[in-house]
Every structure is written in structure tokens, then in C-alpha cells.
Protein backbone atom coordinates (compact mmCIF):
# COMPACT_ATOMS: atom_id res chain seq x y z
CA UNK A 1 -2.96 -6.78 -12.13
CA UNK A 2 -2.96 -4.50 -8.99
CA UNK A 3 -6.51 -5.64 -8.54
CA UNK A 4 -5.41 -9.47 -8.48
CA UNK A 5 -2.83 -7.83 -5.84
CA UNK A 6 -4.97 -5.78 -3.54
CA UNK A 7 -8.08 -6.75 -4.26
CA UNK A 8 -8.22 -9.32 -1.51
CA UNK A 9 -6.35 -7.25 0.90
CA UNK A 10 -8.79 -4.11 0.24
CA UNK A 11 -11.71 -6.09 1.57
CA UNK A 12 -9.89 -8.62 3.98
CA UNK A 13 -11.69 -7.93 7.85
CA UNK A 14 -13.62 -4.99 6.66
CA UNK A 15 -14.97 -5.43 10.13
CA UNK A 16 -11.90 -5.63 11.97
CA UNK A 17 -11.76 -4.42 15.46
CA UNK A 18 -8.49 -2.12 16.40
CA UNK A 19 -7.40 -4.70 18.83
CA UNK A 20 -7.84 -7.58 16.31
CA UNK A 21 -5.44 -5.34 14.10
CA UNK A 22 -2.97 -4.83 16.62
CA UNK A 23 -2.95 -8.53 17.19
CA UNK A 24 -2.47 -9.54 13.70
CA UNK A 25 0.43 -6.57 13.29
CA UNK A 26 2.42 -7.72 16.20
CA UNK A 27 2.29 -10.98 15.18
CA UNK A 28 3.67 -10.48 10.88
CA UNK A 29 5.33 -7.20 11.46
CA UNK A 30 8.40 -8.28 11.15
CA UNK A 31 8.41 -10.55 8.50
CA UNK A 32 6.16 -7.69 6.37
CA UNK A 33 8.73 -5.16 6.87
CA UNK A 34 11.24 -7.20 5.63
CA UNK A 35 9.56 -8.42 2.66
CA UNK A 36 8.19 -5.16 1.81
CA UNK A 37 11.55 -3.75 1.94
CA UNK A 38 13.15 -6.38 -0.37
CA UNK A 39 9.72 -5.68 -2.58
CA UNK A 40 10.38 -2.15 -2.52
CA UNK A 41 14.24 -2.44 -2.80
CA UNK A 42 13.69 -4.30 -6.16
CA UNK A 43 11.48 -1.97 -7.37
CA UNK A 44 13.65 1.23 -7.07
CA UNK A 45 16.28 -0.91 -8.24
CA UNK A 46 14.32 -2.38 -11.54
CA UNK A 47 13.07 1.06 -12.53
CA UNK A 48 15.29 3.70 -14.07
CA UNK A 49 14.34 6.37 -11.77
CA UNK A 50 17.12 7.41 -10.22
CA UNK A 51 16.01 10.70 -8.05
CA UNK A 52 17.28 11.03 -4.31
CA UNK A 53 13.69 10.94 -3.39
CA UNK A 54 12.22 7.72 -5.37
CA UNK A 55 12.42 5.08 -2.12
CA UNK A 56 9.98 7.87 -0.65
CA UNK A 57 7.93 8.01 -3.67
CA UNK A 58 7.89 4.23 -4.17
CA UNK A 59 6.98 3.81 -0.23
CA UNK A 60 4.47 6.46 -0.88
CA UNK A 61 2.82 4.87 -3.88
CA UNK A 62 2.47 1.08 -2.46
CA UNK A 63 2.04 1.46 1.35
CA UNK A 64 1.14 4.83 2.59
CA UNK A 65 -1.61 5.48 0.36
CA UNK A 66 -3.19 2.34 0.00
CA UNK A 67 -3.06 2.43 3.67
CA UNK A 68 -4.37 5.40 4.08
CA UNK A 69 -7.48 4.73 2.22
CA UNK A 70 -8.18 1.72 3.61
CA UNK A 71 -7.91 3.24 7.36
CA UNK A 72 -10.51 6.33 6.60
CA UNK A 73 -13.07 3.74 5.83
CA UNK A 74 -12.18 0.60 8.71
CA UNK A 75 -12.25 3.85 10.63
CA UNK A 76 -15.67 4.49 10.60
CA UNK A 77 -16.95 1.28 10.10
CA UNK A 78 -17.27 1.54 6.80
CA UNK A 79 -16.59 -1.38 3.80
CA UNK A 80 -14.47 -0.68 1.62
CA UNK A 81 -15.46 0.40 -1.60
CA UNK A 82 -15.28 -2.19 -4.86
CA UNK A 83 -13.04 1.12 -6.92
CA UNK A 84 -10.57 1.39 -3.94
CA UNK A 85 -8.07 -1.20 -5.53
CA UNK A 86 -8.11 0.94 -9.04
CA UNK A 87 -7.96 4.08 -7.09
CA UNK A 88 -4.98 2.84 -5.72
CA UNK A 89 -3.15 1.69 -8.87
CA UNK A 90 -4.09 5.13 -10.87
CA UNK A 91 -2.78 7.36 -7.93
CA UNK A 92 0.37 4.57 -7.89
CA UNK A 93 1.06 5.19 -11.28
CA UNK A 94 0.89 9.04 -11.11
CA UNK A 95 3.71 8.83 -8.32
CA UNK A 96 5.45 6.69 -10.15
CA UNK A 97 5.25 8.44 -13.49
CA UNK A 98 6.56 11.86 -11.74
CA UNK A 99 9.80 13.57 -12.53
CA UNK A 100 11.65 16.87 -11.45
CA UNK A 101 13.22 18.94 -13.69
């Protein structure tokens, strides 16, 4: 299911120019931020994980590191590789699935 999710997104503009991103962030910044906080809002709120620190680990899971894999390979120039998407949902669902004692 992640992969019908990100799959698109993982190789959308693998050639995109830092300009071209800036353009297209300016533009649905604001409406992403506030859909990704009602996404991420729901999440916490469906989920039974009740820690001070799950927003952080949900935000951490779905945006930072997805994000952060996709920028070390625009980066460079690179494509993106076809196991990205998976890579992302396994190390998603190890955030998800941690607990303090």
C-alpha cells in the first residue's frame, strides 16, 4: 500500500532542478502543510500510542525520512532507486512499532 502511496512521488521529476523545486514548494506549501498536519493529526490520534514524543516519531516516519532519501539522490543527480518506496515503509514501520519502557 505505501508503494501505491509513494511510489509515484519517489520518482516524480527525478530530474528536477532546485529552482523548479522551489517553484513548485512556494506555490503548494501551504495547502501541504495543512493537509499533512490533519494526515498526521489523525494518525497519532487513530493509533494507541500515546508517548509525549509520537507527533515527532510520526513526522519522522512519513516526512523526514522519506524526504531525506529522496534529497541524497535528486542531490546528485541521481534517479531514484525502484526499493526506495519499501525502504521507506520498513524504516516507517520500525518507528512506528517503537516503545519506551
Amino acid at each position: 500500500m505505501t508503494t501505491a502511496i509513494f511510489g509515484s512521488w519517489f520518482r516524480v521529476g527525478t530530474t528536477y532542478q532546485p529552482a523548479d523545486v522551489r517553484r513548485w514548494v512556494a506555490g503548494y506549501r501551504p495547502r501541504a502543510d495543512a493537509a499533512l498536519h490533519d494526515a498526521l493529526s489523525a494518525l497519532i490520534e487513530s493509533g494507541d500510542d500515546t508517548a509525549p514524543d509520537a507527533a515527532d516519531r510520526a513526522l519522522l516516519a512519513v516526512v523526514d525520512l522519506p524526504y531525506a532519501m529522496i534529497k541524497r539522490y535528486l542531490s546528485v543527480g541521481r534517479q531514484i532507486p525502484d526499493h526506495a518506496p519499501e525502504f521507506a515503509e520498513q524504516a516507517a514501520a520500525a518507528l512506528f512499532a517503537m516503545r519506551y519502557s
